[in-house]
C-alpha atoms as a PDB file:
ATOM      1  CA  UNK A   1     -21.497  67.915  -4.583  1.00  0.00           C
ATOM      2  CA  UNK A   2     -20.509  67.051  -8.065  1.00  0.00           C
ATOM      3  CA  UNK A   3     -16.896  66.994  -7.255  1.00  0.00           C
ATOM      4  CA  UNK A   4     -17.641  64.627  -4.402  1.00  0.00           C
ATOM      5  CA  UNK A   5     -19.394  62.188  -6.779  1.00  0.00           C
ATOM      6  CA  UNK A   6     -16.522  62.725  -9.066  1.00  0.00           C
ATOM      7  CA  UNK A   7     -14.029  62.114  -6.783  1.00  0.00           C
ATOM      8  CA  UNK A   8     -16.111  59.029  -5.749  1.00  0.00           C
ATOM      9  CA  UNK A   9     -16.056  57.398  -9.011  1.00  0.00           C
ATOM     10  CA  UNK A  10     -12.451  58.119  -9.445  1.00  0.00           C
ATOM     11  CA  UNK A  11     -11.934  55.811  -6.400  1.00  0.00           C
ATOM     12  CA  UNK A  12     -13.774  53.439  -7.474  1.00  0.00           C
ATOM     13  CA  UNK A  13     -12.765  53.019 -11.144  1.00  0.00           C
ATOM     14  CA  UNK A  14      -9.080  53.038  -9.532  1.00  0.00           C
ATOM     15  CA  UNK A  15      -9.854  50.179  -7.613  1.00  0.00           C
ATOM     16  CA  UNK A  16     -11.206  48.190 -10.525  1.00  0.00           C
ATOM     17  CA  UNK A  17      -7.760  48.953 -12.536  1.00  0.00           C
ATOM     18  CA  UNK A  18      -6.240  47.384  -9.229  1.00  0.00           C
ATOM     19  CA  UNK A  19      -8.163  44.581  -9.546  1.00  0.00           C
ATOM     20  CA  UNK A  20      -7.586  44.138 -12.946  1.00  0.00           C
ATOM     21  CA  UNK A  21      -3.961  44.447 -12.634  1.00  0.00           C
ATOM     22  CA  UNK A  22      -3.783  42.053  -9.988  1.00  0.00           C
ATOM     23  CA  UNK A  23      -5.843  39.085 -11.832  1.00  0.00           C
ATOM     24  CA  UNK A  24      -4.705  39.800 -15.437  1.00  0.00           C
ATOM     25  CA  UNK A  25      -0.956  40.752 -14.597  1.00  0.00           C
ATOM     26  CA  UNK A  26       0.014  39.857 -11.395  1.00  0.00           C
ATOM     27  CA  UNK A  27      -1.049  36.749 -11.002  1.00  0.00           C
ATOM     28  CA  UNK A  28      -0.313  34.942 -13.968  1.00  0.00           C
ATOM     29  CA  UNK A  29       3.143  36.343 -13.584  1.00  0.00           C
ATOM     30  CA  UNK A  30       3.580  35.404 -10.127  1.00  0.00           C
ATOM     31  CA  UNK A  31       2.306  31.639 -11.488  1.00  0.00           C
ATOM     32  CA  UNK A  32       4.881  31.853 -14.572  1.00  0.00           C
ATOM     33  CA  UNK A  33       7.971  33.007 -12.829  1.00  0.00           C
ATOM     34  CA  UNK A  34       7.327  30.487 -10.024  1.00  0.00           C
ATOM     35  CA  UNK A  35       7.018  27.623 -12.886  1.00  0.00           C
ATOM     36  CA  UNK A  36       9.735  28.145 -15.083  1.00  0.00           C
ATOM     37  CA  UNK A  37      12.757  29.738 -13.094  1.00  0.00           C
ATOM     38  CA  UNK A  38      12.127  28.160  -9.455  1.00  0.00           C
ATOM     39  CA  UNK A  39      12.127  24.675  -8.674  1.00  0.00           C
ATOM     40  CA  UNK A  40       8.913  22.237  -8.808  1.00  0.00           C
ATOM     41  CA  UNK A  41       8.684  22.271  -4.934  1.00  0.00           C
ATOM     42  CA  UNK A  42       8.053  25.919  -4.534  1.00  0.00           C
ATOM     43  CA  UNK A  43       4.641  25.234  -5.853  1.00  0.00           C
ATOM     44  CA  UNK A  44       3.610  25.355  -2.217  1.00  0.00           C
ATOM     45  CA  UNK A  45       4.516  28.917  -2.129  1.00  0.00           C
ATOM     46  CA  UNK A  46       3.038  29.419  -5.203  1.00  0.00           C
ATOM     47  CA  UNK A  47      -0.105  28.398  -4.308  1.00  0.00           C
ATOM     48  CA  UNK A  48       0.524  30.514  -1.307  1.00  0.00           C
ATOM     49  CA  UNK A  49       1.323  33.946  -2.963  1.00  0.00           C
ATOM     50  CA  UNK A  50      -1.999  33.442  -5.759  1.00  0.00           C
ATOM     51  CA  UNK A  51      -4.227  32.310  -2.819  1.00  0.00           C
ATOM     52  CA  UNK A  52      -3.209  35.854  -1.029  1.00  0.00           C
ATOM     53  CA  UNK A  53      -3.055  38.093  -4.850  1.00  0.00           C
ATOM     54  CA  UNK A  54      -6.814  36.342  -5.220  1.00  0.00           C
ATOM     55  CA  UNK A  55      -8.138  37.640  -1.786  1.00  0.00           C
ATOM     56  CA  UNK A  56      -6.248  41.468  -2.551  1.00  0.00           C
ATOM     57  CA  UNK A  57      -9.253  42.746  -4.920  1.00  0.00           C
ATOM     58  CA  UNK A  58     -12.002  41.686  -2.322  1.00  0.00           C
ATOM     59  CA  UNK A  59     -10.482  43.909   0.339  1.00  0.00           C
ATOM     60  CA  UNK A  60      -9.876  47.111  -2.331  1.00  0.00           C
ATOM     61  CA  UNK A  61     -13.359  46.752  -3.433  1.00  0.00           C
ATOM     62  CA  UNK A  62     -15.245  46.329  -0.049  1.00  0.00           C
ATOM     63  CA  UNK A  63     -15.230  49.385   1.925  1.00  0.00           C
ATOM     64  CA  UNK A  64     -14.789  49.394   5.907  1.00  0.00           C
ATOM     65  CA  UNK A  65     -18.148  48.718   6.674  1.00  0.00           C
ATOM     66  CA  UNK A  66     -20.766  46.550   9.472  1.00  0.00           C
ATOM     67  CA  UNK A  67     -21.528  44.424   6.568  1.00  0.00           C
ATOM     68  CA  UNK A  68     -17.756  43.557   5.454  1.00  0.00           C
ATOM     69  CA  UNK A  69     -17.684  40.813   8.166  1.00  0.00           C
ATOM     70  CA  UNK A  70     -21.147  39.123   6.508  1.00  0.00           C
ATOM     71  CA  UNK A  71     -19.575  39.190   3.680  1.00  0.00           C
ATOM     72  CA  UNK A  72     -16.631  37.400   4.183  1.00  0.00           C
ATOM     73  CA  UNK A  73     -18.037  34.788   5.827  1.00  0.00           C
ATOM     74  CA  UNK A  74     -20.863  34.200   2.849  1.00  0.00           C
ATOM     75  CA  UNK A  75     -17.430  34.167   0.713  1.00  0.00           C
ATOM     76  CA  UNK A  76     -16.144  31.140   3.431  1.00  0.00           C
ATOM     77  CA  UNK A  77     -19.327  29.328   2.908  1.00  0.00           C
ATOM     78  CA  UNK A  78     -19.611  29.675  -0.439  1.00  0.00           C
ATOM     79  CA  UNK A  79     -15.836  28.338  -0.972  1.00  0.00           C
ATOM     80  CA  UNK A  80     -16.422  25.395   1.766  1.00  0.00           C
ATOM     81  CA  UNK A  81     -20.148  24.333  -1.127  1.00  0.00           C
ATOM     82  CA  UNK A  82     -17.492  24.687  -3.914  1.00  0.00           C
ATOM     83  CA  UNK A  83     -15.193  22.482  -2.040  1.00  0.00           C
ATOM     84  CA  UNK A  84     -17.272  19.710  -0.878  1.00  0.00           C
ATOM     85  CA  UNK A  85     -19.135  19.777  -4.412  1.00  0.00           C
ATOM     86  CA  UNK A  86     -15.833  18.066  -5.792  1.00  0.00           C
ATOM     87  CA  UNK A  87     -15.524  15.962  -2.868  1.00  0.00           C
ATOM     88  CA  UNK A  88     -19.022  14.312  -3.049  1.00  0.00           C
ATOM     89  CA  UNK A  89     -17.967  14.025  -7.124  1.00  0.00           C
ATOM     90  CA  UNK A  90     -14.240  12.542  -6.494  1.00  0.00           C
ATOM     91  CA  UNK A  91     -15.445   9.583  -7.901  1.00  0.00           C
ATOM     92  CA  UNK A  92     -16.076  10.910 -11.248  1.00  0.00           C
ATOM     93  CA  UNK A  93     -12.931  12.197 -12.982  1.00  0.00           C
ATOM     94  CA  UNK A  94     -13.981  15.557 -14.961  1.00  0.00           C
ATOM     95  CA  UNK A  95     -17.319  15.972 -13.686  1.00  0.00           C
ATOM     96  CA  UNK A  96     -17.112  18.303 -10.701  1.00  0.00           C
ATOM     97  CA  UNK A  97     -19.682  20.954  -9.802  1.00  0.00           C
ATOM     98  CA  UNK A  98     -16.803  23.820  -8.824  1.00  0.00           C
ATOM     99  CA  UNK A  99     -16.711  25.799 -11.964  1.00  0.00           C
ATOM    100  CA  UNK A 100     -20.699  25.774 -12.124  1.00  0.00           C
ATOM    101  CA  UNK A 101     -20.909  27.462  -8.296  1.00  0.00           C
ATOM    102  CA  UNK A 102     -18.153  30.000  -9.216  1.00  0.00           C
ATOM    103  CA  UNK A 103     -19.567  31.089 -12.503  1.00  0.00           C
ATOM    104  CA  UNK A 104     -23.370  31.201 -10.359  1.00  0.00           C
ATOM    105  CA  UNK A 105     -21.350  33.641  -7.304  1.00  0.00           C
ATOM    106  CA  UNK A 106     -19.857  35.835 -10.288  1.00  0.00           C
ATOM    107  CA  UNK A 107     -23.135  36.459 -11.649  1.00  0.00           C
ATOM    108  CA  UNK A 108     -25.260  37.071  -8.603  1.00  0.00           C
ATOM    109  CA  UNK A 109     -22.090  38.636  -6.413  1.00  0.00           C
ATOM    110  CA  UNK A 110     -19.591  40.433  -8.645  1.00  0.00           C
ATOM    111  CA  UNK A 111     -16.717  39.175 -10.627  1.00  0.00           C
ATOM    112  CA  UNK A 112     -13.857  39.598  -7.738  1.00  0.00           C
ATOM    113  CA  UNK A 113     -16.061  37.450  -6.192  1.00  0.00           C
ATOM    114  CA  UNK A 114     -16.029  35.122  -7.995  1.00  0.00           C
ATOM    115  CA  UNK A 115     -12.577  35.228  -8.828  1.00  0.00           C
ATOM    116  CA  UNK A 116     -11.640  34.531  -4.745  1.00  0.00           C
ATOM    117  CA  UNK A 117     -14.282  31.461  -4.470  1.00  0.00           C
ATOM    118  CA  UNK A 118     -13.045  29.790  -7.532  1.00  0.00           C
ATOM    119  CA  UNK A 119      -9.278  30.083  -6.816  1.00  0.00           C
ATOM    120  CA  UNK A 120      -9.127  29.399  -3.290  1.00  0.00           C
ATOM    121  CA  UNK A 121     -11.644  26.054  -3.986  1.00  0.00           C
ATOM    122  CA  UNK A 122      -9.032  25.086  -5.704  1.00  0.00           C
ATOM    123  CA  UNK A 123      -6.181  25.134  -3.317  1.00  0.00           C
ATOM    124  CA  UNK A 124      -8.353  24.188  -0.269  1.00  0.00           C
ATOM    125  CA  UNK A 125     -10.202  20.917  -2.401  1.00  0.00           C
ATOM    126  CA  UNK A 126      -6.576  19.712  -3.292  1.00  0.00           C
ATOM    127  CA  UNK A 127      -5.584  19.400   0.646  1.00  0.00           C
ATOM    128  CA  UNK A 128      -8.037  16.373  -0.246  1.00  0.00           C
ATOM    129  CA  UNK A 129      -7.310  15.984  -4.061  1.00  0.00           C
ATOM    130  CA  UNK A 130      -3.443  15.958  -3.933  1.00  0.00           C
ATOM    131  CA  UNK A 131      -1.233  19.553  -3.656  1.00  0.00           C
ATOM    132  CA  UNK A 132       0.935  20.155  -6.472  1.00  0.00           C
ATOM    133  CA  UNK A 133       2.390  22.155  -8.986  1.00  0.00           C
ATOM    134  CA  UNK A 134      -0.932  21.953 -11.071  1.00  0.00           C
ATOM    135  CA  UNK A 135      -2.388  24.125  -8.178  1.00  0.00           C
ATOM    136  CA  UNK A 136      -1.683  27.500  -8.670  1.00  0.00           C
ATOM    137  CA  UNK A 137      -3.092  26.687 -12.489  1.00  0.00           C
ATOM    138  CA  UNK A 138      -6.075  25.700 -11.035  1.00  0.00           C
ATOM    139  CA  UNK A 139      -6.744  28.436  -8.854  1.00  0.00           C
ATOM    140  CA  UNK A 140      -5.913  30.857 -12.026  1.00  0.00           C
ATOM    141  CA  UNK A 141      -8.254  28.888 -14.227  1.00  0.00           C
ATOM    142  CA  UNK A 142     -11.079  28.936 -11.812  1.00  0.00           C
ATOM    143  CA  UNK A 143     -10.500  32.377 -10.573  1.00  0.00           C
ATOM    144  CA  UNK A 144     -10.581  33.791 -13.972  1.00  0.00           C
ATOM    145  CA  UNK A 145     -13.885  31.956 -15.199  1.00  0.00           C
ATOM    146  CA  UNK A 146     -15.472  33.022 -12.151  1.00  0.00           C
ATOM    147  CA  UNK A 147     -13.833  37.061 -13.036  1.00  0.00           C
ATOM    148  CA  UNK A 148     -15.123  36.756 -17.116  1.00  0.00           C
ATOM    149  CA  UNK A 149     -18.435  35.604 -15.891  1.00  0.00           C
ATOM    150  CA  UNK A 150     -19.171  38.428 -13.066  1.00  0.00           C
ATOM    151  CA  UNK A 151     -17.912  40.874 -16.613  1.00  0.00           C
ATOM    152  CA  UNK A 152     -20.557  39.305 -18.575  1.00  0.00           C
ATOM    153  CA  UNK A 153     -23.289  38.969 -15.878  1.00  0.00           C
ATOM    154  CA  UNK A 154     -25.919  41.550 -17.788  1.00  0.00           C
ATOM    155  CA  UNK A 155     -25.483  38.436 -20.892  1.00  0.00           C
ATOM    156  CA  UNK A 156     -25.623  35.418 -18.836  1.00  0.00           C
ATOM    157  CA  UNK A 157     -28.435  36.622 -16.558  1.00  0.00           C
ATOM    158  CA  UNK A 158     -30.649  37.291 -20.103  1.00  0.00           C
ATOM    159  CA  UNK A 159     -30.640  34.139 -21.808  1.00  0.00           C
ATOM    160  CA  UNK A 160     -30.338  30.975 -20.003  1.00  0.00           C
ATOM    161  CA  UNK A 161     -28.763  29.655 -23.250  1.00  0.00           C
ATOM    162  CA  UNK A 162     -25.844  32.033 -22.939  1.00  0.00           C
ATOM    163  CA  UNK A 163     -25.389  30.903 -19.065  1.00  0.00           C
ATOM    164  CA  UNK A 164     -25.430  27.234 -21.236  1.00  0.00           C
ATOM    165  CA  UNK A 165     -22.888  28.360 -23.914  1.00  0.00           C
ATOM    166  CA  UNK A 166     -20.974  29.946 -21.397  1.00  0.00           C
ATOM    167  CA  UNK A 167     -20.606  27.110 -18.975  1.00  0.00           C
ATOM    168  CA  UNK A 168     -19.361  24.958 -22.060  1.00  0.00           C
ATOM    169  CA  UNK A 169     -16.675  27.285 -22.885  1.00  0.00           C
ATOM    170  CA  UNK A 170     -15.324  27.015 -19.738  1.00  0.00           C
ATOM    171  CA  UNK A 171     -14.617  23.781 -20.041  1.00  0.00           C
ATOM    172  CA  UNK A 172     -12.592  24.791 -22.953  1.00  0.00           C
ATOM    173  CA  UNK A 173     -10.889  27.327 -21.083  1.00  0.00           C
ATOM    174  CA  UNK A 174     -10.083  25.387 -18.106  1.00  0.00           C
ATOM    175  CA  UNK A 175      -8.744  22.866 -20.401  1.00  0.00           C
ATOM    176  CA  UNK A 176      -7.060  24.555 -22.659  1.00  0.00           C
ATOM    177  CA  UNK A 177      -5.007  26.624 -19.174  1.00  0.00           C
ATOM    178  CA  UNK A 178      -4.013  23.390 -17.078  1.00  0.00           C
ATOM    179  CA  UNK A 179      -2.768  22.039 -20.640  1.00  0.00           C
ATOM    180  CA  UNK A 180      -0.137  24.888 -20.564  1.00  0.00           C
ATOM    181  CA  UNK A 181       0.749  23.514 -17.021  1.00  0.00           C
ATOM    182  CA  UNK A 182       1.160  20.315 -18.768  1.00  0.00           C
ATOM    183  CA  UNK A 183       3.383  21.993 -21.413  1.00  0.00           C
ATOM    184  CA  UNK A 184       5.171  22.962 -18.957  1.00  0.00           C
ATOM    185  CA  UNK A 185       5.898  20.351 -16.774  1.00  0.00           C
ATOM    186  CA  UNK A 186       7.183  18.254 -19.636  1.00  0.00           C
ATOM    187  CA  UNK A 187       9.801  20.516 -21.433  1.00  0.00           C
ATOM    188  CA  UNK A 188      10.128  23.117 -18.599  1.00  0.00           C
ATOM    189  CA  UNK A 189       9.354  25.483 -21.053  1.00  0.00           C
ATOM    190  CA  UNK A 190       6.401  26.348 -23.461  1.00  0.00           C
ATOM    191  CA  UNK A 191       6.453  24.291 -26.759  1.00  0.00           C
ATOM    192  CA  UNK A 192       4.230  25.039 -28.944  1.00  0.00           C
ATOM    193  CA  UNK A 193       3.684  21.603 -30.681  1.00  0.00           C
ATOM    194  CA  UNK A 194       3.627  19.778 -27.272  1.00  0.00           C
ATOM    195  CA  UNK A 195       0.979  22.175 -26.323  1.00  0.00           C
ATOM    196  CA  UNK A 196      -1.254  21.436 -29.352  1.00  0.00           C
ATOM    197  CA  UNK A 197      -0.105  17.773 -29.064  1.00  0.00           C
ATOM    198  CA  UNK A 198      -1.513  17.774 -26.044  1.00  0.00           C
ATOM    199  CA  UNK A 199      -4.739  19.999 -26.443  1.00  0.00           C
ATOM    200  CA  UNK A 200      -6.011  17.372 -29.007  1.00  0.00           C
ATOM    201  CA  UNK A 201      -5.377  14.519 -26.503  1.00  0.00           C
ATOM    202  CA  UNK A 202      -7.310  16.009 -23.742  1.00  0.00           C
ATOM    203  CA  UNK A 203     -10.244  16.322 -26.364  1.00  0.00           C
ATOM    204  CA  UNK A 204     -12.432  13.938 -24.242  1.00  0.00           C
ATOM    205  CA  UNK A 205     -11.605  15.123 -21.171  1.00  0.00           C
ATOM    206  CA  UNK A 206     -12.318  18.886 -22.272  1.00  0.00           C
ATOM    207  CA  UNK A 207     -15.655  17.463 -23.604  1.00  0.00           C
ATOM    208  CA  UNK A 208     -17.083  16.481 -20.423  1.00  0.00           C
ATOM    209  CA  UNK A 209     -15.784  19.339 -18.512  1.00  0.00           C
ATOM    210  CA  UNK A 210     -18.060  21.310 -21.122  1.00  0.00           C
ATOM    211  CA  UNK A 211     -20.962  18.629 -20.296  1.00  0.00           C
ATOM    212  CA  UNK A 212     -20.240  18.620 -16.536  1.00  0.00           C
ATOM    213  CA  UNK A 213     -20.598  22.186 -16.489  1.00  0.00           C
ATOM    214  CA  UNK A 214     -23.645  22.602 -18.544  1.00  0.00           C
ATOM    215  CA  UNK A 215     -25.396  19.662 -16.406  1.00  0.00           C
ATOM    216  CA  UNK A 216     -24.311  21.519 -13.613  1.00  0.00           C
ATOM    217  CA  UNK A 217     -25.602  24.909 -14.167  1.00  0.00           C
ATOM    218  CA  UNK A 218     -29.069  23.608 -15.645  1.00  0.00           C
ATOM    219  CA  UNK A 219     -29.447  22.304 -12.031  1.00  0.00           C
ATOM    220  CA  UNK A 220     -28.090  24.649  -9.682  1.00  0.00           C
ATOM    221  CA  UNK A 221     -28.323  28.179 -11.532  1.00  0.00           C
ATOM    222  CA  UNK A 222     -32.341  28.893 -10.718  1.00  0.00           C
ATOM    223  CA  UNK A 223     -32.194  27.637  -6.576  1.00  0.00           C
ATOM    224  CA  UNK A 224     -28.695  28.917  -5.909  1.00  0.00           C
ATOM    225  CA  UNK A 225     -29.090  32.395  -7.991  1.00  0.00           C
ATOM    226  CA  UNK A 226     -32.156  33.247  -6.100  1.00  0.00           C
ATOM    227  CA  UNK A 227     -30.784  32.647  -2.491  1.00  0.00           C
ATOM    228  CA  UNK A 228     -27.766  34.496  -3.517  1.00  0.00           C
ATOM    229  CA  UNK A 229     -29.809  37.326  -4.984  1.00  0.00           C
ATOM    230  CA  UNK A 230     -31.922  37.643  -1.713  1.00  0.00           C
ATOM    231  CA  UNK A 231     -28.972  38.118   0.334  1.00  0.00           C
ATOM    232  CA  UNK A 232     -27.848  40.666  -1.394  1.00  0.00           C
ATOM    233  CA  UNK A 233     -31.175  42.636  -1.605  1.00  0.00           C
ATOM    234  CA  UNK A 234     -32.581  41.681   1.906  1.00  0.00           C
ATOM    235  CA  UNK A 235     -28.937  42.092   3.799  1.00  0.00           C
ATOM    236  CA  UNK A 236     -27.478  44.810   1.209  1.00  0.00           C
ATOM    237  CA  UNK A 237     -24.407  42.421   1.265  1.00  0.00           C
ATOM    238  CA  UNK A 238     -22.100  42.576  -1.855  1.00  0.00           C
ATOM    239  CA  UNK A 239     -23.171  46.312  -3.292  1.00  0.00           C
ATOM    240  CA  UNK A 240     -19.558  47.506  -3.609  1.00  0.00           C
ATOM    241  CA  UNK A 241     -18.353  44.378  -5.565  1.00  0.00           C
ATOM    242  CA  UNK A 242     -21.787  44.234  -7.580  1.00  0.00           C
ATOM    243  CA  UNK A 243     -21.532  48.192  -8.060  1.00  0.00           C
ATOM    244  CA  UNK A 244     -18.046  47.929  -9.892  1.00  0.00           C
ATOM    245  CA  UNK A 245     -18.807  45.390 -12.470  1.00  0.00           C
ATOM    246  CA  UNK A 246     -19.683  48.478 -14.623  1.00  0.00           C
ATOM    247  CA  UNK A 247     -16.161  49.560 -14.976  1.00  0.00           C
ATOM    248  CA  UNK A 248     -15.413  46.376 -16.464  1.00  0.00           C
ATOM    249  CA  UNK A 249     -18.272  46.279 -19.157  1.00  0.00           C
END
């Protein structure tokens, strides 16, 4: 019995290194060789290859189960909310309720969850927004603040005020990531100085991503975390993902 368990765990915690790999390594990779040695038009593919890496850790982590279907299709829904969130707000640059609803699913659902419903809102709002080589930065950036908030879910679930802090730091964060892009774009290569150069020009822009997202989360965290949490207590959707957030703590 105890080598069962063992053996268990040692599934499990291998899966989490997967997904790790995947979203820390893999991805950003994928992204950086795709932006500096290919061509701007192969951001398509890009976009492609990320959008496919993103979904990878979903499919390790939930086992072959009844439920598995349920789940994916709570993921769908979840990503077509994110998606028409920053339609209904095209008309205010910067102030978009995406990175609120990702960092709520991370919480209440598990980090790879949240790491699949941020990136892919990305690539399927900008069929509307405008495709481009900025994509695949935006599906990293959202992916990953939806993946660092299902790792600090036990923090964010104590205080409101660190749910607040945190949603202003991702503003910073997103920010400071589709700057790189920016970086990027102009030299083809990273500069440092451009980069900085730029950082302190987006300054406004960064501050009411940090606003939007603390407005955002004030409003939506209590109705949407409580629908999300009885799902997963009255279906027993999401264990698996919700399970493996300890190997990440």
């Amino acid at each position: 019995m105890r080598e069962t368990i063992k053996h268990k765990n040692g599934e499990k915690n291998k899966k989490s290194q997967i997904g790790i790999f995947l979203i820390l390594v893999v991805i950003p990779l994928s992204i950086w060789i795709g932006t500096v040695i290919f061509p701007e038009k192969i951001y398509a593919w890009i976009s492609l290859v990320v959008a496919i890496l993103s979904c990878i850790p979903i499919f390790v982590h939930f086992e072959r189960k009844e439920t598995s279907n349920k789940e994916l299709i709570i993921i769908a829904v979840l990503i077509t909310i994110s998606t028409l969130g920053r339609f209904l707000f095209a008309w205010i640059p910067g102030f978009k309720p995406v990175t609120a609803i990702t960092v709520i699913v991370a919480v209440y659902l598990g980090k790879e969850v949240g790491f699949v419903v941020g990136s892919l809102s990305a690539v399927a709002s900008n069929f509307y927004f405008g495709q481009g080589p900025w994509t695949p930065f935006q599906m990293f950036s959202w992916g990953f603040i939806g993946f660092l908030a299902g790792a600090l879910a036990p923090n964010l679930k104590r205080k409101k005020i660190n749910l607040m802090i945190y949603g202003a730091f991702s503003g910073v964060l997103f920010s400071l990531i589709m700057d790189s892009w920016t970086t990027l774009w102009a030299d083809g290569t990273f500069n440092l100085s451009r980069y900085l150069a730029v950082c302190v020009s987006a300054i406004p822009v960064t501050i009411e991503y940090m606003i939007s997202n603390i407005i955002f989360l004030q409003l939506m965290y209590k109705s949407m975390g409580d629908i999300l949490e009885r799902i997963t207590i009255k279906y027993g959707l999401f264990q698996e993902a919700r399970r493996s957030q300890s190997y990440y703590e």
